[in-house]
Protein backbone atom coordinates (compact mmCIF):
# COMPACT_ATOMS: atom_id res chain seq x y z
CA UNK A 1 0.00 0.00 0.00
CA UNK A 2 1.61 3.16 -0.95
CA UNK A 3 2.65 5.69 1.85
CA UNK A 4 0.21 9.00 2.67
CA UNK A 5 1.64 12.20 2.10
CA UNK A 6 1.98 12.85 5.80
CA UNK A 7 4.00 9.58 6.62
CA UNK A 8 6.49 10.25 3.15
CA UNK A 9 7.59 13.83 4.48
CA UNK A 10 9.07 13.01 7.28
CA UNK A 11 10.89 10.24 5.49
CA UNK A 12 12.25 12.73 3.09
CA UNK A 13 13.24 15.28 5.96
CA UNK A 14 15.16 12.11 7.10
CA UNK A 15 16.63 11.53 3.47
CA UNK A 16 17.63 15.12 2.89
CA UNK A 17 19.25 15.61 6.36
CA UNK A 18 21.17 12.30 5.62
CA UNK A 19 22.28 13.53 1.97
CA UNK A 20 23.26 17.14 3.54
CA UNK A 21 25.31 15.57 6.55
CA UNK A 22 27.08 13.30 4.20
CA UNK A 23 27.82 16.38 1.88
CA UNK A 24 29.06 18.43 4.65
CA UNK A 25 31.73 15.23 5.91
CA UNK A 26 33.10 15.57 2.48
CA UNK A 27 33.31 18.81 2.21
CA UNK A 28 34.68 19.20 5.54
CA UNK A 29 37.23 16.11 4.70
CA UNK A 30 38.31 18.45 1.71
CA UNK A 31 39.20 21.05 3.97
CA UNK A 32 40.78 19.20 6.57
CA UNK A 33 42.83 17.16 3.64
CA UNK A 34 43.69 19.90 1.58
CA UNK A 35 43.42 23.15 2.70
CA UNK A 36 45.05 25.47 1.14
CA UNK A 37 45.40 23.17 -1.71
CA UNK A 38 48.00 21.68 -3.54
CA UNK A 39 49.99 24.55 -5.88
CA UNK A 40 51.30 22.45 -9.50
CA UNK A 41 54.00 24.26 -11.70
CA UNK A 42 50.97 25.01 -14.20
CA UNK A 43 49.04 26.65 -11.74
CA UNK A 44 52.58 29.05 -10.13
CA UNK A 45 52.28 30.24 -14.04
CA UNK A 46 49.41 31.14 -13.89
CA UNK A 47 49.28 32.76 -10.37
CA UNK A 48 52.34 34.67 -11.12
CA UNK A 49 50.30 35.92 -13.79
CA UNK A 50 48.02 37.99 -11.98
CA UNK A 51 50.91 39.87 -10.25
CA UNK A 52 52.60 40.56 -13.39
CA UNK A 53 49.01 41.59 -15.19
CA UNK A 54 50.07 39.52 -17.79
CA UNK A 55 47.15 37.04 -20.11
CA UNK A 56 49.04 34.47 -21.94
CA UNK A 57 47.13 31.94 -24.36
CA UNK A 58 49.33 29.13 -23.11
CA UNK A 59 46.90 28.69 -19.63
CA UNK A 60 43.78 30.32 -19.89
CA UNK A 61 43.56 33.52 -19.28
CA UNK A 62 40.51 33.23 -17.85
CA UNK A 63 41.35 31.68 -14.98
CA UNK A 64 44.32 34.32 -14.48
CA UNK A 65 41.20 36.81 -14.57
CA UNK A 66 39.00 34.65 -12.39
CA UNK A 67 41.66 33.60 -10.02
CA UNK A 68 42.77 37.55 -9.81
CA UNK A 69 38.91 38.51 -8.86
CA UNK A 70 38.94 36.02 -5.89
CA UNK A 71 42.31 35.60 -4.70
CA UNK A 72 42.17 38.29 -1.89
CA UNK A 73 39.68 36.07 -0.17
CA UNK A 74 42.91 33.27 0.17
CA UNK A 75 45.82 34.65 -1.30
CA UNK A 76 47.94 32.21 -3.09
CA UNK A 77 46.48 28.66 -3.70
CA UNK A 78 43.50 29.02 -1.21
CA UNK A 79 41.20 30.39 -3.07
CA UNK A 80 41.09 28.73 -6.25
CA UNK A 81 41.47 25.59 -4.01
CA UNK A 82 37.82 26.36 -2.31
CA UNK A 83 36.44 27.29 -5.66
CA UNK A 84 36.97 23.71 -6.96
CA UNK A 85 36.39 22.04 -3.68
CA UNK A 86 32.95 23.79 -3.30
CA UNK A 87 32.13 23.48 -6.92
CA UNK A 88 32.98 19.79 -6.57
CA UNK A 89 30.72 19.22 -3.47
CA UNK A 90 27.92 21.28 -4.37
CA UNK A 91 27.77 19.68 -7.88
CA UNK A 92 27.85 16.09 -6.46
CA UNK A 93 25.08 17.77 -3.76
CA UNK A 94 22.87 19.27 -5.88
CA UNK A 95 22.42 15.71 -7.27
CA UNK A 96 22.29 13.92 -4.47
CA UNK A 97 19.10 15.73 -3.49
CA UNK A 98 17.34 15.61 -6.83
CA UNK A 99 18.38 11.88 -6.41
CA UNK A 100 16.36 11.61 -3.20
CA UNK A 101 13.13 11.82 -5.01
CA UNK A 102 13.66 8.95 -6.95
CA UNK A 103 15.99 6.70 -4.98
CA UNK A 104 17.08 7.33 -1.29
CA UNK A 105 19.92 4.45 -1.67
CA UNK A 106 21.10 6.45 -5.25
CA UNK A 107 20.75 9.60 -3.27
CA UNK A 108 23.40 8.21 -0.16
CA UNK A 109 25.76 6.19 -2.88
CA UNK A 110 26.44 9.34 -5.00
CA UNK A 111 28.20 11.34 -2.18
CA UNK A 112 30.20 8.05 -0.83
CA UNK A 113 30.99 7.42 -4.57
CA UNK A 114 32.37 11.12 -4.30
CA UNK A 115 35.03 9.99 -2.11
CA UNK A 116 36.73 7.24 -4.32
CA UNK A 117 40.23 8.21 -5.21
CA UNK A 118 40.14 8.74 -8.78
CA UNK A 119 37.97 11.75 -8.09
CA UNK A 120 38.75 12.41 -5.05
CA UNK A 121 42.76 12.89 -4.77
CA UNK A 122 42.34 15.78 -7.21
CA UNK A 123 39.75 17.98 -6.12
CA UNK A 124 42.71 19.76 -3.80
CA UNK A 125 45.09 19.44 -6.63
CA UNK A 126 45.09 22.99 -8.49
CA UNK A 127 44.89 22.39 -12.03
CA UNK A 128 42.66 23.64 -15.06
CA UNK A 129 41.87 19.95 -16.29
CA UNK A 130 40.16 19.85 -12.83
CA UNK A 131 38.39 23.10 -12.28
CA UNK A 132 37.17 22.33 -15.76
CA UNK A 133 35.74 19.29 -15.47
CA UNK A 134 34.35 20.26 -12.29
CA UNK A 135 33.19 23.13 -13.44
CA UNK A 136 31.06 21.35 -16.18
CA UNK A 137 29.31 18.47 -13.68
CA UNK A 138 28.36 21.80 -11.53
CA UNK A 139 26.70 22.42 -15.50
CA UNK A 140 25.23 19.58 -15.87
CA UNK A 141 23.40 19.42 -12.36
CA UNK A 142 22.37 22.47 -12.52
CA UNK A 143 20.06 21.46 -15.68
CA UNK A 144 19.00 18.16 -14.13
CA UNK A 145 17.65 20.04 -11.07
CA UNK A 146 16.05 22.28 -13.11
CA UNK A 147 14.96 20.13 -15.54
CA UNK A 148 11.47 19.24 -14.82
CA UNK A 149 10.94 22.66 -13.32
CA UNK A 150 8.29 25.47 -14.35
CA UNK A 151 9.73 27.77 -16.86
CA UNK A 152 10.38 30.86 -14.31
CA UNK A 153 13.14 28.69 -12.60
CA UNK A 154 14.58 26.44 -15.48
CA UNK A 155 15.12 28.99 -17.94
CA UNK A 156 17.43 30.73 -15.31
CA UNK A 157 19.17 27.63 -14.43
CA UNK A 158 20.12 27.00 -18.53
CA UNK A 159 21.01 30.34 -18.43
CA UNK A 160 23.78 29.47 -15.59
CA UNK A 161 24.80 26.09 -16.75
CA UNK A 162 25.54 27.22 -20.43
CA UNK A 163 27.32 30.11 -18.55
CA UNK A 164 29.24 27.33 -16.86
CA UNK A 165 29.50 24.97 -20.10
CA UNK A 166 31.39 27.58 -22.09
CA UNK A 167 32.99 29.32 -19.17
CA UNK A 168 34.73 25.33 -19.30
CA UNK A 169 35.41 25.85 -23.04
CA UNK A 170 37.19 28.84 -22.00
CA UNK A 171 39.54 27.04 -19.33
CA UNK A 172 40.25 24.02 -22.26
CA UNK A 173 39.68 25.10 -25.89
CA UNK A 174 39.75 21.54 -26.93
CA UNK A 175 36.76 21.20 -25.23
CA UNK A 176 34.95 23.19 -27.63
CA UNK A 177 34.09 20.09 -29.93
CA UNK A 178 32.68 18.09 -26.80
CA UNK A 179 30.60 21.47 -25.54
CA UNK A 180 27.54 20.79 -28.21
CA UNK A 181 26.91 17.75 -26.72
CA UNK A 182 26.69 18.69 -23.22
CA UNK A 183 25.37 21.98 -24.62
CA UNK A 184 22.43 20.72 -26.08
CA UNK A 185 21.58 18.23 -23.17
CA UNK A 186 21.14 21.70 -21.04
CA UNK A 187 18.84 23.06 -23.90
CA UNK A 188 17.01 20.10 -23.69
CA UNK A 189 16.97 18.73 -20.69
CA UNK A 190 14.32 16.13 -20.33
CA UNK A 191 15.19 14.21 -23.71
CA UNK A 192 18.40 14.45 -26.03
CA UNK A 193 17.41 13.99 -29.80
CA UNK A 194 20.76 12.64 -31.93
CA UNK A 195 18.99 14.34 -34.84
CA UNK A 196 18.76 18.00 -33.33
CA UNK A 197 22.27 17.61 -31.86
CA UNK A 198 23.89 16.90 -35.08
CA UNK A 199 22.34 19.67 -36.79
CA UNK A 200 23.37 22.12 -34.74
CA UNK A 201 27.05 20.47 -33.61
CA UNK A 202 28.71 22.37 -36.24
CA UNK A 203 27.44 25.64 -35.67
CA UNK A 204 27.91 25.37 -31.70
CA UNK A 205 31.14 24.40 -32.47
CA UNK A 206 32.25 27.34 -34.03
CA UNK A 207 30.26 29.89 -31.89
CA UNK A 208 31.95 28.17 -29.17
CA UNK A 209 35.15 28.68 -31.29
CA UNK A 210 34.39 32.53 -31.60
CA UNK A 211 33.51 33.47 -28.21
CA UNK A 212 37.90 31.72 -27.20
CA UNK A 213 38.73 34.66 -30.03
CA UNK A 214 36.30 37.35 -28.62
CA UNK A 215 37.47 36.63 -25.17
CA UNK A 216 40.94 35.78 -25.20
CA UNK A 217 42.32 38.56 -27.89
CA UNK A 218 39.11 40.85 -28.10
CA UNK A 219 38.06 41.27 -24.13
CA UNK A 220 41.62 40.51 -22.38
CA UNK A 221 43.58 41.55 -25.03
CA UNK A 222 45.80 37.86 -24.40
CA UNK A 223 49.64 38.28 -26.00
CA UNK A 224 49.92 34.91 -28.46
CA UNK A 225 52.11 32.20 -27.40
CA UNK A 226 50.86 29.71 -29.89
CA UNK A 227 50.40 26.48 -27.72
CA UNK A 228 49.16 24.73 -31.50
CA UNK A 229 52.27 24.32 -32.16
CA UNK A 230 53.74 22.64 -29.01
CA UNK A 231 51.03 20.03 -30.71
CA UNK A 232 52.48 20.75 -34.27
CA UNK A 233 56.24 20.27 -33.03
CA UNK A 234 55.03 17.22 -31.22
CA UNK A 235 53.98 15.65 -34.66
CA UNK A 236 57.26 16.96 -36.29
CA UNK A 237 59.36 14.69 -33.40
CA UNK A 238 57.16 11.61 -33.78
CA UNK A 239 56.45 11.77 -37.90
CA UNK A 240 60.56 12.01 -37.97
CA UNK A 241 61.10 9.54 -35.87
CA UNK A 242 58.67 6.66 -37.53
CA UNK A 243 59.28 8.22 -41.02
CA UNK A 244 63.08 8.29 -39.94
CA UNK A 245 63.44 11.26 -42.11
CA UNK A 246 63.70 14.65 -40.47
CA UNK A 247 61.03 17.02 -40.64
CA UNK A 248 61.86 20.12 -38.73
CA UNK A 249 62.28 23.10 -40.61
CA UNK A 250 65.79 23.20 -39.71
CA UNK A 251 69.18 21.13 -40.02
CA UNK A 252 70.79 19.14 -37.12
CA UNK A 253 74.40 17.66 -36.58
CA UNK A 254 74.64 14.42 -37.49
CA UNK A 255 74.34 13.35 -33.59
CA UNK A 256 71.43 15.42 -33.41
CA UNK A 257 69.88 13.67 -36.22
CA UNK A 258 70.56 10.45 -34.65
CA UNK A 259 68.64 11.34 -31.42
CA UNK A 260 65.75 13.12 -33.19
CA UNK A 261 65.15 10.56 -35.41
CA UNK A 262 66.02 6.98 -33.18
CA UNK A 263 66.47 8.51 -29.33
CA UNK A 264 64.54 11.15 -28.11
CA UNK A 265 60.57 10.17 -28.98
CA UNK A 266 58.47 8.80 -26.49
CA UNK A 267 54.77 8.85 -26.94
CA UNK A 268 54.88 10.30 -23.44
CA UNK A 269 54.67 14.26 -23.69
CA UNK A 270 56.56 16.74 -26.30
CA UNK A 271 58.09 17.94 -23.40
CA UNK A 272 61.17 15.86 -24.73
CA UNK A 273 62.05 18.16 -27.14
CA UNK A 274 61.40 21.02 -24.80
CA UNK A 275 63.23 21.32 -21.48
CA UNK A 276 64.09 17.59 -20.99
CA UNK A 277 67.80 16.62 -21.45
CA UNK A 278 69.49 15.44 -23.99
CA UNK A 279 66.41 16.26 -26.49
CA UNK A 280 65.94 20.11 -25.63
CA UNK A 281 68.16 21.01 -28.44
CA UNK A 282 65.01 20.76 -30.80
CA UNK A 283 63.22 23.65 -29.07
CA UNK A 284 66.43 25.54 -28.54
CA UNK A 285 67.41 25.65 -31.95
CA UNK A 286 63.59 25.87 -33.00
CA UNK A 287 62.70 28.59 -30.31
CA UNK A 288 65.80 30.61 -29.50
CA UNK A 289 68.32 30.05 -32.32
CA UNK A 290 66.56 30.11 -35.58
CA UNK A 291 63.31 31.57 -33.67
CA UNK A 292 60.64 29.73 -35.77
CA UNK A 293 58.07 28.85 -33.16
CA UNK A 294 54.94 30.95 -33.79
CA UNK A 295 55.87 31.56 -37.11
CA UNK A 296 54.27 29.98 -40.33
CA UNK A 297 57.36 27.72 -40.95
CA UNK A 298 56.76 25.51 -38.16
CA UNK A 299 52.95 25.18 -39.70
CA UNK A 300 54.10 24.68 -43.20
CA UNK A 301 56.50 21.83 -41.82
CA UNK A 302 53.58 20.42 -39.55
CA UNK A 303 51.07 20.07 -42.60
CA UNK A 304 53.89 19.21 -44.93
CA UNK A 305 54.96 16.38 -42.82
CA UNK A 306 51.47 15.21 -42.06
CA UNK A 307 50.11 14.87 -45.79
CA UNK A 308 53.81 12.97 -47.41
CA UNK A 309 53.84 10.60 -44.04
CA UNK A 310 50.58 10.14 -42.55
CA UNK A 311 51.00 6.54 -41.75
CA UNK A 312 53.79 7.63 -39.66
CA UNK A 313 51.40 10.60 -38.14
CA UNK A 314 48.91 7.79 -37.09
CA UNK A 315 51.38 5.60 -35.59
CA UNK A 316 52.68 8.46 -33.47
CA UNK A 317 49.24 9.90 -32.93
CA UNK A 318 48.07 5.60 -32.09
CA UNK A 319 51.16 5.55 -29.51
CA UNK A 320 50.24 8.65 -27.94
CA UNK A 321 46.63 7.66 -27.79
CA UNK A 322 47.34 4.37 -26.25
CA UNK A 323 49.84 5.41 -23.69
CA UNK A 324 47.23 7.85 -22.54
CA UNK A 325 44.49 5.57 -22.46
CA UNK A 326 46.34 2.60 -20.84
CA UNK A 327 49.87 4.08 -19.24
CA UNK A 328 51.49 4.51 -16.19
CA UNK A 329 51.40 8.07 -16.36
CA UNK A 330 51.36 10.78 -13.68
CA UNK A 331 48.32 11.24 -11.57
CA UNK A 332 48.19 12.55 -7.90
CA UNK A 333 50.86 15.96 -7.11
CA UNK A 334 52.22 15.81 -4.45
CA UNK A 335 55.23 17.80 -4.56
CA UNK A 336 56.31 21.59 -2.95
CA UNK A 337 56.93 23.76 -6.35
CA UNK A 338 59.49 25.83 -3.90
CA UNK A 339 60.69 23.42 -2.86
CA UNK A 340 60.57 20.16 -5.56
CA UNK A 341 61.92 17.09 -3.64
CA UNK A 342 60.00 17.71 -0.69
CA UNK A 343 56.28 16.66 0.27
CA UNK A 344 53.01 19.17 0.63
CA UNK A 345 51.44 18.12 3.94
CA UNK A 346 53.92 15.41 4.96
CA UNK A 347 53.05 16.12 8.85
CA UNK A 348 48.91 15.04 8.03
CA UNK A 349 47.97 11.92 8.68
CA UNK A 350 44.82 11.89 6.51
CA UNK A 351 47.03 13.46 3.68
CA UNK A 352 49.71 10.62 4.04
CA UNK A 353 46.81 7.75 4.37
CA UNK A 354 45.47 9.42 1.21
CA UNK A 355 48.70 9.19 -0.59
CA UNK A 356 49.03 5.82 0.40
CA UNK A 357 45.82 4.59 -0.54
CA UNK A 358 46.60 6.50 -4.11
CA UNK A 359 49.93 4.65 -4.13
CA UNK A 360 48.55 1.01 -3.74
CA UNK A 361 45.66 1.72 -6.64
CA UNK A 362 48.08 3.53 -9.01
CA UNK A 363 49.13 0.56 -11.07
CA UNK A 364 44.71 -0.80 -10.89
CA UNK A 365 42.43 0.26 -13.80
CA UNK A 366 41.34 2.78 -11.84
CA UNK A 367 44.08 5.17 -12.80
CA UNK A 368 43.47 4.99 -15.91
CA UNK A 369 41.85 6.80 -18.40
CA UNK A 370 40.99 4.01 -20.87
CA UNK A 371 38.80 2.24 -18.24
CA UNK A 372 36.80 5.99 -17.69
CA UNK A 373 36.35 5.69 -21.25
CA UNK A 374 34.86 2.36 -21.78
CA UNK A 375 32.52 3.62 -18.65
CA UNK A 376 31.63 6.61 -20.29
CA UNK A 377 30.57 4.69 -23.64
CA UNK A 378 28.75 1.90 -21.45
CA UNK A 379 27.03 4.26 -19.85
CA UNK A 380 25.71 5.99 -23.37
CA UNK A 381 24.73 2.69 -24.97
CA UNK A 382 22.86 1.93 -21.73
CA UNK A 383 21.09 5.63 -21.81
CA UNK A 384 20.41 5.30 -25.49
CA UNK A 385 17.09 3.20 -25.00
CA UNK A 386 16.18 5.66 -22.24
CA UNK A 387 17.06 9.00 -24.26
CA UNK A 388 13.62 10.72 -24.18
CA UNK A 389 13.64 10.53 -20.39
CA UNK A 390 15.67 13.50 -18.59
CA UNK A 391 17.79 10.24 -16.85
CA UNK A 392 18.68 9.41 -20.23
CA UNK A 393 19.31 12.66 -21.84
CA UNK A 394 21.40 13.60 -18.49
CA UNK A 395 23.65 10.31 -18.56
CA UNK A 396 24.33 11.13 -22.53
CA UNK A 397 24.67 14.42 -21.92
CA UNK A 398 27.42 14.04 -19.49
CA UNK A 399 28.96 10.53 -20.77
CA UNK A 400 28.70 11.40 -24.26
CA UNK A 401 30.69 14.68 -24.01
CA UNK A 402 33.51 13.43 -21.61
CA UNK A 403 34.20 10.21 -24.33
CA UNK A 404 34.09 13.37 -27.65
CA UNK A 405 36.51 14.83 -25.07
CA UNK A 406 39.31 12.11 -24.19
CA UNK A 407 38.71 11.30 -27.58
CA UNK A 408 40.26 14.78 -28.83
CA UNK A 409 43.42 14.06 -27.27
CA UNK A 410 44.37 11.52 -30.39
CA UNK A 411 44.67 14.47 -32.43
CA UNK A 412 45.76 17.91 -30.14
CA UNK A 413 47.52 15.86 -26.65
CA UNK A 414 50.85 16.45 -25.99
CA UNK A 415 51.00 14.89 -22.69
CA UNK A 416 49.74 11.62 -21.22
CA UNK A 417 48.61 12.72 -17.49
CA UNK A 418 45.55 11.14 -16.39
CA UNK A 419 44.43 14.74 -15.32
CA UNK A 420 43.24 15.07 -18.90
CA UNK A 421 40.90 12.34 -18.63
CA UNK A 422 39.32 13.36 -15.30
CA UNK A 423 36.06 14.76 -16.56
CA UNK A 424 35.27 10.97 -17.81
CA UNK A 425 35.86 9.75 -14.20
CA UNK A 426 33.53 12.78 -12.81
CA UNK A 427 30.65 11.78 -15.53
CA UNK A 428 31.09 8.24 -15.32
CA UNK A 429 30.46 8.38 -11.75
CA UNK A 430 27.86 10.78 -11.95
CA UNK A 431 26.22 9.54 -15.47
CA UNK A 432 26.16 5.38 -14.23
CA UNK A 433 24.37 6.59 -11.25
CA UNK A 434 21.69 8.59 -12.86
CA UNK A 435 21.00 6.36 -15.60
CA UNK A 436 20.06 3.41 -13.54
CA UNK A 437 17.08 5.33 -12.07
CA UNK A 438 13.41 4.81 -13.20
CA UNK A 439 11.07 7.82 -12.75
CA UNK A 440 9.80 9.74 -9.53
CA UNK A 441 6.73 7.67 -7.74
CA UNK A 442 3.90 9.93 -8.01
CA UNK A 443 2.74 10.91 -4.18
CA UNK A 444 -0.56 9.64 -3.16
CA UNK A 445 -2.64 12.50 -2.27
């Protein structure tokens, strides 16, 4: 016999204190873990940034903007640190609650399944791949919420989560072919139609594309330090070293030539041929001797290379691709950027158990982005039968443009860290949850 009205609201006082004390612990675990968060060498760039009043296209300058406007409320690392830890935990929240109308057991998993390490270990860790991706499940449960809402509050709520979805695209341009998807699930959030996202994919794509140009070099006037071609001289090292024929724009010394083209690739990261010894003489002779990065020599090379060789361009672009997916490579920080061979937070227990704990899983599936990906496309097939239902059109939404994401990386990554991957872990979690649910029991009166 279904429950009365008067016996179910109590029961959901119950729920909702449950889902807000369990949101609070991890918040509060955040804080205690990571407080004032963890500064990376990416994010000491950027920071110095502010200072110097300088917006670079190599970050975002965006989040040299953004992290200027707030940083007097925690100067230094603190305050971008509570921006993504807050993000994080209301995002997971916010869903938790609308998750308590249809399933109180969903509604308790979802903040537990906050907790597990590949989410959890980065949320203190400052780095654009994670404020982005964090910033977009904030997005996306902002338009589930909202979803089956009257008009005065959802429109609003779209309003904010495209805000959010392209303030993303702002923090990684490469997400800009993945934003239409999750774009159009905020649109349209109680069904996503395949037919009425592919029509307008392209044209997203490039608005998206336009607003990067209006606000990076209209709006903040950013000085051009042409990260493309970190990607283009990427290609250059691994087409030379599979076509074993040079293709830099320049000419080497015979033991040069025999490192470019035999020693110094590794599908790892271009920074080989950057700052890493013995290989750095590529970019020092590229960048500071014959100063041809940024110019159209290094593009002409790039495109020349790529259309006489492009079975060597796939096997480099394949060995990238699968080192990323499957590697070893780098996930938790955990060093001091003044001071490198040192520990952050060595004298916290819960920070050393947490290390620990990321230290025996390392070397599991779980680090690793290939496993987030299969999730991510499990997930979709599994929503696809369920797409006119906003469970459905949420889990695509969500799983659909984190796989178009990690899938970008085959053609623009230049490095394998599974930091680039971590908005599949945030909408697997979040998008497996969500699409197991059936609809809301209707109260009985």
């Amino acid at each position: 016999m279904p429950l009365s009205a008067d016996r179910m609201r109590p029961m959901r006082r119950r729920l909702d204190l449950a889902v807000a004390a369990l949101i609070a612990a991890g918040y509060g675990l955040t804080l205690a873990i990571f407080y004032p968060g963890i500064m990376t060498f990416d994010a000491k760039f950027v920071h110095e940034d502010i200072a110097k009043g300088v917006f670079g296209d190599w970050q975002s300058p965006v989040m040299t903007v953004l992290w200027g406007v707030i940083d007097p409320m925690a100067p230094g690392p603190g305050s971008m640190f509570l921006l993504i830890a807050t993000s994080y935990w209301l995002g997971f929240g916010l869903l938790a609650f609308v998750l308590a109308r249809r399933s109180a057991h969903a509604a308790l998993l979802l903040p537990l399944l906050a907790l597990i390490p590949p989410a959890f270990v980065f949320v203190g860790i400052i780095w654009r791949d994670v404020l982005f991706a964090i910033i977009w499940l904030l997005a996306a449960a902002i338009a589930f919420a909202a979803a089956e809402r009257g008009a005065r509050l959802r429109v609003p709520a779209q309003v904010l989560a495209l805000a959010l979805c392209a303030f993303g695209v702002l923090l990684r341009p490469n997400a800009l072919i993945a934003a239409p998807i999750l774009g159009a699930y905020i649109a349209w959030p109680t069904q996503m139609s395949w037919k009425r996202t592919a029509i307008l994919f392209v044209p997203a794509m490039a608005g998206f594309f336009a607003l990067i140009q209006i606000v990076y070099y209209g709006a903040l006037g950013a000085t051009r330090q042409h990260p493309l071609q970190s990607i283009m001289v990427f290609d250059l090292g691994g087409i030379s070293h599979f076509a074993k024929q040079n293709q830099f724009p320049v000419t080497w010394s015979e033991p040069e030539t025999a490192l470019l083209l035999n020693g110094c690739y590794q599908s790892t990261q271009w920074d080989i041929y950057w700052r890493l010894e013995p290989c750095d003489f590529v970019m020092r002779k590229v960048e500071r001797e014959e100063k041809l990065f940024g110019t159209p020599a290094i593009t002409a090379a790039w495109a020349r290379a790529v259309t006489r060789h492009p079975v060597a361009y796939l096997r480099h672009r394949a060995a990238f691709m699968w080192n990323f997916l499957g590697g070893d490579n780098l996930t938790m920080w955990v060093a001091d950027v003044e001071r490198p061979s040192e520990t952050v937070f060595a004298d916290r227990p819960a920070f050393v158990a947490l290390v620990a704990l990321h230290d025996m899983l390392k070397l599991t599936p779980l680090f690793r982005v290939g496993p987030w990906l299969l999730v991510c496309l499990m997930v979709c097939g599994f929503a696809w039968k369920r797409r006119e239902t906003p469970e459905g059109a949420f889990a695509l939404g969500v799983c659909g443009s984190a796989a178009v994401y990690v899938f970008t990386f085959f053609a623009v990554g230049v490095a394998s860290d599974f930091r680039y991957g971590y908005w599949a872990v945030l909408a697997g979690i979040v998008g497996g949850v969500v699409v197991t649910l059936g609809r809301p029991k209707p109260q009985t009166p």
